[in-house]
N, C-alpha and C. Protein backbone atom coordinates (compact mmCIF):
# COMPACT_ATOMS: atom_id res chain seq x y z
N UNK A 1 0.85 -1.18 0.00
CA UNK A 1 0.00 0.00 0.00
C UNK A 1 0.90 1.24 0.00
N UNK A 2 0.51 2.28 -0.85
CA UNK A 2 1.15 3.58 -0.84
C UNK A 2 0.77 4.60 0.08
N UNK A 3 2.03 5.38 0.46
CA UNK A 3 1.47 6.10 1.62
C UNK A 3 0.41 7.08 1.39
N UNK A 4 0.00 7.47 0.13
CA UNK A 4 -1.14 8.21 -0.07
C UNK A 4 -2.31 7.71 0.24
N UNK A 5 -2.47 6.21 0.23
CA UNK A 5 -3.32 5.45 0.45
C UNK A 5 -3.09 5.58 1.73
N UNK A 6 -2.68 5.16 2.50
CA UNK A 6 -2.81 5.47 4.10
C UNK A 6 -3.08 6.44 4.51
N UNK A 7 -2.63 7.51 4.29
CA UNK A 7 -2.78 8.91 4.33
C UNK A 7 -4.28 9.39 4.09
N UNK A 8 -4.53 8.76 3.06
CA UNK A 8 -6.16 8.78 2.88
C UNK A 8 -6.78 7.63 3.82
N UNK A 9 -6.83 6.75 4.28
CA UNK A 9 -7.15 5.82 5.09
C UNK A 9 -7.24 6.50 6.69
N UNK A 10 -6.27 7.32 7.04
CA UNK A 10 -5.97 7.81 8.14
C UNK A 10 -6.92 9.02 8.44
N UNK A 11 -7.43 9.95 7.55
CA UNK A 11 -8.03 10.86 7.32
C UNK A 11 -9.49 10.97 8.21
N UNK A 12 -9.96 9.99 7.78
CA UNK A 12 -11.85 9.96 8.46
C UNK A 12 -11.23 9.08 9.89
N UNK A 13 -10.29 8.45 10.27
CA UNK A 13 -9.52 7.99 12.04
C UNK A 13 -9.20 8.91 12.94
N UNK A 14 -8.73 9.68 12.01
CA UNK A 14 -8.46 11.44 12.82
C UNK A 14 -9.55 11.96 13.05
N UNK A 15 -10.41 11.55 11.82
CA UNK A 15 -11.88 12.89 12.07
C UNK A 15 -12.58 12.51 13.07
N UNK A 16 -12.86 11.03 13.37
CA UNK A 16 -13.26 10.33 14.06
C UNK A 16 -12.95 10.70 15.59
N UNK A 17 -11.62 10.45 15.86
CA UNK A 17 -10.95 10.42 17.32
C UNK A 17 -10.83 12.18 17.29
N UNK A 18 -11.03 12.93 16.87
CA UNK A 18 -10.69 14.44 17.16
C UNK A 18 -12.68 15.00 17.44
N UNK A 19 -13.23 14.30 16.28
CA UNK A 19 -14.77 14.86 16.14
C UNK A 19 -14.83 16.47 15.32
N UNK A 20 -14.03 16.18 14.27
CA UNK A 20 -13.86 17.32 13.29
C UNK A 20 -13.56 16.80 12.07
N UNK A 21 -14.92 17.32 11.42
CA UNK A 21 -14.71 16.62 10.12
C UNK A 21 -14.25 17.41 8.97
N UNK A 22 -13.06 18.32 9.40
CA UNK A 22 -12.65 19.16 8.40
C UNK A 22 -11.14 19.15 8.39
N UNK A 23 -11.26 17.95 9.76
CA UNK A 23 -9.39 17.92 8.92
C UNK A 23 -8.78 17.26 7.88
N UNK A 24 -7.98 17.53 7.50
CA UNK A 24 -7.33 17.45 6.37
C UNK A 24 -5.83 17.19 6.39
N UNK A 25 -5.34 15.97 6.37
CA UNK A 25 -4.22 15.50 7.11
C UNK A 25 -3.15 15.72 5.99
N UNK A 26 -2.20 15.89 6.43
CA UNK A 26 -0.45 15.70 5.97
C UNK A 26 -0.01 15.43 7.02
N UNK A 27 1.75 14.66 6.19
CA UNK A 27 2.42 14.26 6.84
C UNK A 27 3.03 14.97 8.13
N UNK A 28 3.28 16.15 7.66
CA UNK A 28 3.94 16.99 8.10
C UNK A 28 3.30 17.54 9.58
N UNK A 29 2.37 17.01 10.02
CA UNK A 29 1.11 17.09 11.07
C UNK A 29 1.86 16.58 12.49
N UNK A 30 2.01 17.34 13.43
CA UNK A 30 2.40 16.60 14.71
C UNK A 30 1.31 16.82 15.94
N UNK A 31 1.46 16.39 16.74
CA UNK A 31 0.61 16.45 17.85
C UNK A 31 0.07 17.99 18.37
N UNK A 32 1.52 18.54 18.01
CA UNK A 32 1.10 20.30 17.98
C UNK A 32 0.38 20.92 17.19
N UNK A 33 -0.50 20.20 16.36
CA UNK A 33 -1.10 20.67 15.21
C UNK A 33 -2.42 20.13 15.52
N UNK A 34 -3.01 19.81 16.31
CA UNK A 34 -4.24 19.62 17.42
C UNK A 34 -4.41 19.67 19.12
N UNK A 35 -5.23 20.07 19.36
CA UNK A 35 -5.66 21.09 20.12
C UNK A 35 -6.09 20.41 21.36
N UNK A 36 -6.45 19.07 21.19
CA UNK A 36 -6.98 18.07 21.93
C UNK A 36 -6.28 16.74 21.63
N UNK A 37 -4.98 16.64 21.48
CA UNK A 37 -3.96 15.29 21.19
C UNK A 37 -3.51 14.94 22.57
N UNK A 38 -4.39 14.04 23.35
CA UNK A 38 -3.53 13.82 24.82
C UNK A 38 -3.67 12.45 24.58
N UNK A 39 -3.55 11.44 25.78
CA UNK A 39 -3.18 10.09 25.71
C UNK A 39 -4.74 9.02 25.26
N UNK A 40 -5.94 9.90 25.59
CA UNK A 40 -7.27 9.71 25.44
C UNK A 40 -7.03 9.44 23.34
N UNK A 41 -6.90 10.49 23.06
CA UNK A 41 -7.09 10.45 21.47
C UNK A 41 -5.96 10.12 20.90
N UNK A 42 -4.85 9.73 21.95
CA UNK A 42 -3.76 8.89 20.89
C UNK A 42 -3.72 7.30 21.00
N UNK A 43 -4.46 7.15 22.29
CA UNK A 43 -5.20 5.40 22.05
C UNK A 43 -6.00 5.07 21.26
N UNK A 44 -6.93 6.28 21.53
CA UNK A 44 -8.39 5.83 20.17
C UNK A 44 -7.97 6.08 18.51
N UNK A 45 -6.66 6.82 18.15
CA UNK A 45 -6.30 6.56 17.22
C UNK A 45 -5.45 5.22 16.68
N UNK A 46 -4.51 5.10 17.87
CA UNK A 46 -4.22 3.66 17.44
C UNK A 46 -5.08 2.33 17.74
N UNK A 47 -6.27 2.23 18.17
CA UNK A 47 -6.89 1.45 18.49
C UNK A 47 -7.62 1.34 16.91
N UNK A 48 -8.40 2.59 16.38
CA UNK A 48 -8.92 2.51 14.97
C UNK A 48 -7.92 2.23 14.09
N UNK A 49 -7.00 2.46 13.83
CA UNK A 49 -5.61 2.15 13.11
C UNK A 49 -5.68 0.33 13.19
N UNK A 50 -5.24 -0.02 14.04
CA UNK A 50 -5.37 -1.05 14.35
C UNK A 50 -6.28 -1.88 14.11
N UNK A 51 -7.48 -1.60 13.84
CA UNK A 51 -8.42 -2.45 13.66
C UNK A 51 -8.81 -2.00 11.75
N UNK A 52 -8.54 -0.80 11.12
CA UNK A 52 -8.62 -0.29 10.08
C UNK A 52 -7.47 -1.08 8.96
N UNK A 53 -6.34 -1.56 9.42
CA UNK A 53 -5.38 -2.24 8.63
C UNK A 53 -5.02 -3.67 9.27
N UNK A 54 -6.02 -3.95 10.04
CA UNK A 54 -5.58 -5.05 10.64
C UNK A 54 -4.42 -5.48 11.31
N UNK A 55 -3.67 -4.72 12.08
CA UNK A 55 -2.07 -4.54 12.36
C UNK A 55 -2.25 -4.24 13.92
N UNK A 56 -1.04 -4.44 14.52
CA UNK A 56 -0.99 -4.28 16.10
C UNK A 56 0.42 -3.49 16.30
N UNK A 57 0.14 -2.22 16.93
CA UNK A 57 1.62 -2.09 17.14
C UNK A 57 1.87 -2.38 19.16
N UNK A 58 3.14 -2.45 19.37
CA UNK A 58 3.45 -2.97 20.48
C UNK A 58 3.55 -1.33 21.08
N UNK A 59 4.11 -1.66 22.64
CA UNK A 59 3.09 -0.71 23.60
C UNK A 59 4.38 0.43 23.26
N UNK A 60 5.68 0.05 23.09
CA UNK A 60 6.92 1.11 22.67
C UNK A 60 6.75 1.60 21.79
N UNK A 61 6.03 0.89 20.36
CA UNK A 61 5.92 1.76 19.69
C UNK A 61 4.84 2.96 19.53
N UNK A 62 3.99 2.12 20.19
CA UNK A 62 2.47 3.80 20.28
C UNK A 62 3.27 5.09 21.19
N UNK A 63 4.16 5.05 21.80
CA UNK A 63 4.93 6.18 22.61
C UNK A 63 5.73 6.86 21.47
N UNK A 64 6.01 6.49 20.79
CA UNK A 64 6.79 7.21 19.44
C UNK A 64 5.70 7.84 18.33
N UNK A 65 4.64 7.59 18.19
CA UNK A 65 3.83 7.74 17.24
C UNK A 65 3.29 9.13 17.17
N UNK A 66 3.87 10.22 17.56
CA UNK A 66 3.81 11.56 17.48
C UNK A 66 3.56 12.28 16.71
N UNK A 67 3.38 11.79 15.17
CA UNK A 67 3.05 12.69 14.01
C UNK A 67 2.23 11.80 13.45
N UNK A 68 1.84 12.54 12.58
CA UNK A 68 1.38 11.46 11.18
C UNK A 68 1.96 11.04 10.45
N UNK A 69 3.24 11.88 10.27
CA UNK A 69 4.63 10.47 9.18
C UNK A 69 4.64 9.94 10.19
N UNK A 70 5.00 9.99 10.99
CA UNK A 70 5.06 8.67 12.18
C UNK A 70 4.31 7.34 12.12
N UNK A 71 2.78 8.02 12.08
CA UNK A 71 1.79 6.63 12.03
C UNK A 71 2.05 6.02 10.76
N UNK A 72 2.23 6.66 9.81
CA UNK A 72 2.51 5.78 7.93
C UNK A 72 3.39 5.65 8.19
N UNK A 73 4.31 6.30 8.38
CA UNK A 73 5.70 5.29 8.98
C UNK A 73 5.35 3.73 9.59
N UNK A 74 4.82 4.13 10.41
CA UNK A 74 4.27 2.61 11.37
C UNK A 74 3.66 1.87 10.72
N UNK A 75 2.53 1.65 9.76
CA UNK A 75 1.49 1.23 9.10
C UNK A 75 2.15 0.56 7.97
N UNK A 76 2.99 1.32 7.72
CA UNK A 76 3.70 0.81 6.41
C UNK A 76 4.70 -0.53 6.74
N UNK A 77 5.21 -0.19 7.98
CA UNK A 77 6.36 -0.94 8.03
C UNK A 77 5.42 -2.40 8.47
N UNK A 78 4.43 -2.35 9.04
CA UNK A 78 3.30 -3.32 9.56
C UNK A 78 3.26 -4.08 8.21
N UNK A 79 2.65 -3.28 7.20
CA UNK A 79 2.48 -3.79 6.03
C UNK A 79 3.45 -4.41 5.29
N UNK A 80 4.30 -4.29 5.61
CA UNK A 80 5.41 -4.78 4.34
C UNK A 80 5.94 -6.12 4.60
């Protein structure tokens, strides 16, 4: 899968776990780039992630997962 494809995959997971359906994701996106990113909406993102690509990441790696290249970073490497 290409990361545009994830990237688009990731899109309505964010909208979901934030409850704003006007974001509009890039890579380039870090935790500072939402307003409400605490440990609450960075589980429920990897929890939908997780169940959206069928993939598990381990508990070290959800502590690194700080951006959104981060998560396609992660997703990808799941995938391959």
């Amino acid at each position: 899968m290409e990361r545009k494809e994830i990237l688009e995959k990731l899109t309505p997971i964010f909208r979901t776990a934030f409850n704003d359906e006007t974001i509009e994701l890039s890579e380039d996106m870090t935790t500072d780039d939402f307003d409400n990113w605490d440990s609450v909406a960075q589980m429920m993102i990897v929890g939908l992630i997780e169940k959206e690509f069928d993939i598990v990441f381990k508990l070290r790696e959800v502590g690194m997962l700080d951006s959104v290249e981060a998560f396609v970073d992660g997703i990808e490497g799941k995938l391959a």
